[in-house]
PDB file of N, CA and C in Angstrom:
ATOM      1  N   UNK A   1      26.724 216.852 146.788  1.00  0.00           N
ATOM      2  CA  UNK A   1      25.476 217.454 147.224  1.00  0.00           C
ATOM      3  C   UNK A   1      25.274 217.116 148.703  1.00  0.00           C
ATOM      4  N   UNK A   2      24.497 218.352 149.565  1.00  0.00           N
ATOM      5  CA  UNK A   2      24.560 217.710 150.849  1.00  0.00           C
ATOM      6  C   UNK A   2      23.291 216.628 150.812  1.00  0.00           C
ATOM      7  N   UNK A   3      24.242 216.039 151.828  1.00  0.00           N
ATOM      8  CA  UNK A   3      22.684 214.708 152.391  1.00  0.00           C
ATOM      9  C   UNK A   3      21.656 215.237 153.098  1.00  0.00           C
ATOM     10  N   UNK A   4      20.175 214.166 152.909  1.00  0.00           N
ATOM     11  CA  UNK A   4      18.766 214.571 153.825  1.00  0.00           C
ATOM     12  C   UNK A   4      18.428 215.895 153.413  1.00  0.00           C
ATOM     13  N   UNK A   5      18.154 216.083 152.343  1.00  0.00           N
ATOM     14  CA  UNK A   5      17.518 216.691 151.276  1.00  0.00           C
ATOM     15  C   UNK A   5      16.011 216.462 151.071  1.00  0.00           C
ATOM     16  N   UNK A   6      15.672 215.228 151.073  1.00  0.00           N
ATOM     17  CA  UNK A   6      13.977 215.065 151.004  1.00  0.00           C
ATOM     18  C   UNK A   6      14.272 215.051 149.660  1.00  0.00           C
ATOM     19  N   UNK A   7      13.115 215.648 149.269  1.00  0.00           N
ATOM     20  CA  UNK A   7      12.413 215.744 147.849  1.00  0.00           C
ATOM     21  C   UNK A   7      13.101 216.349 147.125  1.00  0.00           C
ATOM     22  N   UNK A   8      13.828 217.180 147.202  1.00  0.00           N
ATOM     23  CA  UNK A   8      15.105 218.037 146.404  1.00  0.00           C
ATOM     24  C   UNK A   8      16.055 217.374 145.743  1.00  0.00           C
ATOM     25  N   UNK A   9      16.647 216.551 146.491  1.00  0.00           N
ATOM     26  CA  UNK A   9      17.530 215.585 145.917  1.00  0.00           C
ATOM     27  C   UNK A   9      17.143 215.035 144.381  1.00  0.00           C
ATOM     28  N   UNK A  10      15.938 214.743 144.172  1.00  0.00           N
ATOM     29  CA  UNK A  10      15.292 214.407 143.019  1.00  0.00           C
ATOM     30  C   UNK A  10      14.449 215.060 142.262  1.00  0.00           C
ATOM     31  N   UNK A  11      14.617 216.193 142.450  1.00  0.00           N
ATOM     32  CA  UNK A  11      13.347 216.908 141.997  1.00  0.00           C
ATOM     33  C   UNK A  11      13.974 217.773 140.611  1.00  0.00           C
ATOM     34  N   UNK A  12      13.338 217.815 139.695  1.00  0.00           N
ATOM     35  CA  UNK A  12      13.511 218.684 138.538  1.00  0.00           C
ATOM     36  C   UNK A  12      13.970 219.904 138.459  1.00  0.00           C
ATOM     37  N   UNK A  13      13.081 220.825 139.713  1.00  0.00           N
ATOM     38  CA  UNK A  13      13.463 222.072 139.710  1.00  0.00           C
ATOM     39  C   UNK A  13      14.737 222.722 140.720  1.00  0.00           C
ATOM     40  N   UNK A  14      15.968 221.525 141.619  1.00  0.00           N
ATOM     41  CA  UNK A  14      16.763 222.097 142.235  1.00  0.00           C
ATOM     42  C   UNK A  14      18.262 222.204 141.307  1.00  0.00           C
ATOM     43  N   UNK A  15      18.501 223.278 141.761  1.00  0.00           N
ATOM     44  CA  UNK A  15      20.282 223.920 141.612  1.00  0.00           C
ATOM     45  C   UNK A  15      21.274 223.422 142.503  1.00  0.00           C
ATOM     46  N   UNK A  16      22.245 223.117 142.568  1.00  0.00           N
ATOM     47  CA  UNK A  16      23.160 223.271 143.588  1.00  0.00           C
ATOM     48  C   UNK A  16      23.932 224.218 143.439  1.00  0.00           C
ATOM     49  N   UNK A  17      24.131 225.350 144.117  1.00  0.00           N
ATOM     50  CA  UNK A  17      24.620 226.404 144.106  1.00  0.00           C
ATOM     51  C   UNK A  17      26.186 226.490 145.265  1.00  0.00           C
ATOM     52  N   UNK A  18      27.343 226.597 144.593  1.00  0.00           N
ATOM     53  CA  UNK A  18      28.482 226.482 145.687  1.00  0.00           C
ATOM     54  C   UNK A  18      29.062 227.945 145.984  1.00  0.00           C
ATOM     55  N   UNK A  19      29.535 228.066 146.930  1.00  0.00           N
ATOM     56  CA  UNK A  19      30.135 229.641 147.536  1.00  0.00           C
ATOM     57  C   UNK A  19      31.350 229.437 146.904  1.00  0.00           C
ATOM     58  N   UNK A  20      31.885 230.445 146.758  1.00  0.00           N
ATOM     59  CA  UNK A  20      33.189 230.874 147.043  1.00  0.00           C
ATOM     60  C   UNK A  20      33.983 229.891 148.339  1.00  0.00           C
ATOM     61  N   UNK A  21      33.190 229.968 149.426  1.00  0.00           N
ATOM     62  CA  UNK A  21      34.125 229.564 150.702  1.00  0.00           C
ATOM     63  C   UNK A  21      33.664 228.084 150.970  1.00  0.00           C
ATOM     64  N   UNK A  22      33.233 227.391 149.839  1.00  0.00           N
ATOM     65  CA  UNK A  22      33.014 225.968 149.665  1.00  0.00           C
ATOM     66  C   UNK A  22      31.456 225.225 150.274  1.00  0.00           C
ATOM     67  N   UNK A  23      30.524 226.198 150.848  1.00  0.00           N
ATOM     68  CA  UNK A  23      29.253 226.022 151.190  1.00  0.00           C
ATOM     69  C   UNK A  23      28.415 225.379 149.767  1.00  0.00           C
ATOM     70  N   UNK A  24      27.289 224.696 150.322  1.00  0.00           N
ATOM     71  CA  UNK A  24      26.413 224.375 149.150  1.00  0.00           C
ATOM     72  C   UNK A  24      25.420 224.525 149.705  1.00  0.00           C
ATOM     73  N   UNK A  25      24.334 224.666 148.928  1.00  0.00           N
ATOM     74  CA  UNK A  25      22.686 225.127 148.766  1.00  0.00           C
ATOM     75  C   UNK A  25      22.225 224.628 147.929  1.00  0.00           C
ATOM     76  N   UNK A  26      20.801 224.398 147.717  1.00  0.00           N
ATOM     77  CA  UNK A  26      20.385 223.804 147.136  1.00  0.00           C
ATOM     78  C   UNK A  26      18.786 224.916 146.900  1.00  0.00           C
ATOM     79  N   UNK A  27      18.953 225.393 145.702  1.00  0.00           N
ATOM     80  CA  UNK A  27      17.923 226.109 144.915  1.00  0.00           C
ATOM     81  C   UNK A  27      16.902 225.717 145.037  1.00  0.00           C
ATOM     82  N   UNK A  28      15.919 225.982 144.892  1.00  0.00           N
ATOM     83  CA  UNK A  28      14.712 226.125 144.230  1.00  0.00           C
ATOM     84  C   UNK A  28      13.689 226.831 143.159  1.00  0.00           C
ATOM     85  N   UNK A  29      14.627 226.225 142.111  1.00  0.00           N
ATOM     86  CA  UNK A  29      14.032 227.146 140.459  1.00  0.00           C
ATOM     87  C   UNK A  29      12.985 227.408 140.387  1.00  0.00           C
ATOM     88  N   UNK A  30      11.910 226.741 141.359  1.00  0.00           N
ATOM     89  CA  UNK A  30      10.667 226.951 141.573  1.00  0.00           C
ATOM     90  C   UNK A  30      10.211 228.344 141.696  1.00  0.00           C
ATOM     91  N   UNK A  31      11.130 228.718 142.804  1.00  0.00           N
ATOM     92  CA  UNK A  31      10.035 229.676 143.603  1.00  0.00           C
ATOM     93  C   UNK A  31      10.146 230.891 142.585  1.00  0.00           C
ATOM     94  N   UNK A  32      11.131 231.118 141.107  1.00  0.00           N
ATOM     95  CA  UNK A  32      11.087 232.018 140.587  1.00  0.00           C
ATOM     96  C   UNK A  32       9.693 231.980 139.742  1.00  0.00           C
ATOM     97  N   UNK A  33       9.043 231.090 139.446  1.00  0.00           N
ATOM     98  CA  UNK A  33       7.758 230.784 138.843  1.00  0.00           C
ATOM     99  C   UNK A  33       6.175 231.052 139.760  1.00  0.00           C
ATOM    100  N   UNK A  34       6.877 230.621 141.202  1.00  0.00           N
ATOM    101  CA  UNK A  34       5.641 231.101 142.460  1.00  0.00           C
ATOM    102  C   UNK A  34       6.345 231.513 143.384  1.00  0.00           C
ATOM    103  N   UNK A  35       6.282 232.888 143.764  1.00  0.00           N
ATOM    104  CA  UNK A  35       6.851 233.473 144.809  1.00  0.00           C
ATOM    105  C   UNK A  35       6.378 233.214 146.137  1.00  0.00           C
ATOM    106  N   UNK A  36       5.596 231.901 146.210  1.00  0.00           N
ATOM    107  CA  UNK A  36       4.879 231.279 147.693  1.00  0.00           C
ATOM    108  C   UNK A  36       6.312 230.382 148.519  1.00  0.00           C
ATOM    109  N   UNK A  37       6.440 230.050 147.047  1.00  0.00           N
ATOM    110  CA  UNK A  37       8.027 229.200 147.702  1.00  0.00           C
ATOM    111  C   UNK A  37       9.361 229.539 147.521  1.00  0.00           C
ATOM    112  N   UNK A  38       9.934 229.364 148.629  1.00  0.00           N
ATOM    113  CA  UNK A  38      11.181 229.552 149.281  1.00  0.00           C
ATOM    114  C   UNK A  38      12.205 229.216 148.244  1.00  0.00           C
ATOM    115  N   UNK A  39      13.229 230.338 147.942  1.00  0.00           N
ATOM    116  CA  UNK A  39      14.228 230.133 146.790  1.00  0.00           C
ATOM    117  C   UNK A  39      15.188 228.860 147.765  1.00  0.00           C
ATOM    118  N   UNK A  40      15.442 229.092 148.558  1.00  0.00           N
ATOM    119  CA  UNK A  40      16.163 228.001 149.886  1.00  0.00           C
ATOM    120  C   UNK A  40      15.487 227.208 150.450  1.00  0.00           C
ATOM    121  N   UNK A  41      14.946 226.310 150.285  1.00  0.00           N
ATOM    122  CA  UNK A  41      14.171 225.648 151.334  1.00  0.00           C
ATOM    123  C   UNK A  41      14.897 224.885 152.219  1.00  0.00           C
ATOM    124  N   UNK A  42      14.612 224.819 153.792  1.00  0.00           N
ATOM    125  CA  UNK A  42      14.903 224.357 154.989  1.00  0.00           C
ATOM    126  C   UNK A  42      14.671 222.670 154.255  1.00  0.00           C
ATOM    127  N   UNK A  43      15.676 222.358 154.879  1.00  0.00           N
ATOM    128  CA  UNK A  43      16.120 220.639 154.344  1.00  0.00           C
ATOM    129  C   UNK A  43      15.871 219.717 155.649  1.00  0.00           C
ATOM    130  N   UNK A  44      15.319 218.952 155.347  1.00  0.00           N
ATOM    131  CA  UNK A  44      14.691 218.420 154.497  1.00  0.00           C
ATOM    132  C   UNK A  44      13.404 218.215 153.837  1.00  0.00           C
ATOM    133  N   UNK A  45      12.991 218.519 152.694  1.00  0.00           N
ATOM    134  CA  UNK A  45      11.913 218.855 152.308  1.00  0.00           C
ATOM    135  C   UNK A  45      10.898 217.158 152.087  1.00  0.00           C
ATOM    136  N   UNK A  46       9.479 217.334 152.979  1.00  0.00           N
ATOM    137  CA  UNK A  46       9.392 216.328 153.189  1.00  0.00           C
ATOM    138  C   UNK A  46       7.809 216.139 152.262  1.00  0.00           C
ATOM    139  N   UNK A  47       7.568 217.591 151.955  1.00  0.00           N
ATOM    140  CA  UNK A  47       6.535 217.670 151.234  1.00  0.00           C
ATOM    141  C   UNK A  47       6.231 218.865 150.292  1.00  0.00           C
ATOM    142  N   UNK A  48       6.181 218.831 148.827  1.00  0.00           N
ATOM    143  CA  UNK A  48       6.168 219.968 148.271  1.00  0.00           C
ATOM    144  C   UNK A  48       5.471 219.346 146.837  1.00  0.00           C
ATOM    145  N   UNK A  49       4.328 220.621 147.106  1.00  0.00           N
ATOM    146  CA  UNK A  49       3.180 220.592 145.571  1.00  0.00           C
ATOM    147  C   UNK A  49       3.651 220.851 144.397  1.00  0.00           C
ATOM    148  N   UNK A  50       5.458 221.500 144.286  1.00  0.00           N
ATOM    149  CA  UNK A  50       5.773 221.523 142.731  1.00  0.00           C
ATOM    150  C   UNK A  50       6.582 220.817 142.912  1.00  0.00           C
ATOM    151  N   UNK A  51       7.007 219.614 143.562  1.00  0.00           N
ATOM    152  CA  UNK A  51       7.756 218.485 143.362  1.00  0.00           C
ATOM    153  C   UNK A  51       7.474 217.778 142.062  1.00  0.00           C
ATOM    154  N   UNK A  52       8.172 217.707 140.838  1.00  0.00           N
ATOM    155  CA  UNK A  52       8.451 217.342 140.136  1.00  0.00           C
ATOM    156  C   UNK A  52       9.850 216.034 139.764  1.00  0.00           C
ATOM    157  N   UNK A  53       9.528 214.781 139.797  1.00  0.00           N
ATOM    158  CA  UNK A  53      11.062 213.668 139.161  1.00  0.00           C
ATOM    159  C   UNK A  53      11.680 214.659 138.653  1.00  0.00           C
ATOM    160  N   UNK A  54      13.268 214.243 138.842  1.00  0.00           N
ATOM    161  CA  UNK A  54      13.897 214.735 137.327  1.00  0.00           C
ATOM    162  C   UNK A  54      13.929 213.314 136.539  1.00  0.00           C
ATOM    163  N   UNK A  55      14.121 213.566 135.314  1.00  0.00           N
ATOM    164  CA  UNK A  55      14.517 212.841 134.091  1.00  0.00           C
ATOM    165  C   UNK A  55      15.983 211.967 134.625  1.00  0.00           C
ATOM    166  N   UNK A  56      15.917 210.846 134.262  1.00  0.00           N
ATOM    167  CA  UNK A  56      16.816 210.097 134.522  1.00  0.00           C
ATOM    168  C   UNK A  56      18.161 210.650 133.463  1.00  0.00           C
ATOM    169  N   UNK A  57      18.919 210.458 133.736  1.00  0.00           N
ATOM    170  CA  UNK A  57      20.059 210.980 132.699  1.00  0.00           C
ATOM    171  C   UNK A  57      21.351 209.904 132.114  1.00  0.00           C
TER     172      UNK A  57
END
């Protein structure tokens, strides 16, 4: 996963999504629930109202 992520890194609702040509992204399952937020968000995310933990695994 890339580094300096912010809140994503831990958050419930991100994907990591890889290209074909070896790029990564990092989702936001969110914004399919509120279209206010960014399916991509600009990294590092330093503040976000559907920041959700994930579950330890």
């Amino acid at each position: 996963m890339p580094q300096n992520n912010g809140l994503c890194e831990t958050c419930q609702w991100v994907r990591l999504i890889r290209s074909d040509r070896g790029s990564e992204f990092l989702l936001c399952r969110y914004a399919s629930e509120d279209p206010r937020y960014p399916k991509y968000p600009r990294l590092p995310v330093l503040v976000c109202a559907a920041f959700r933990e994930a579950a330890a695994s």
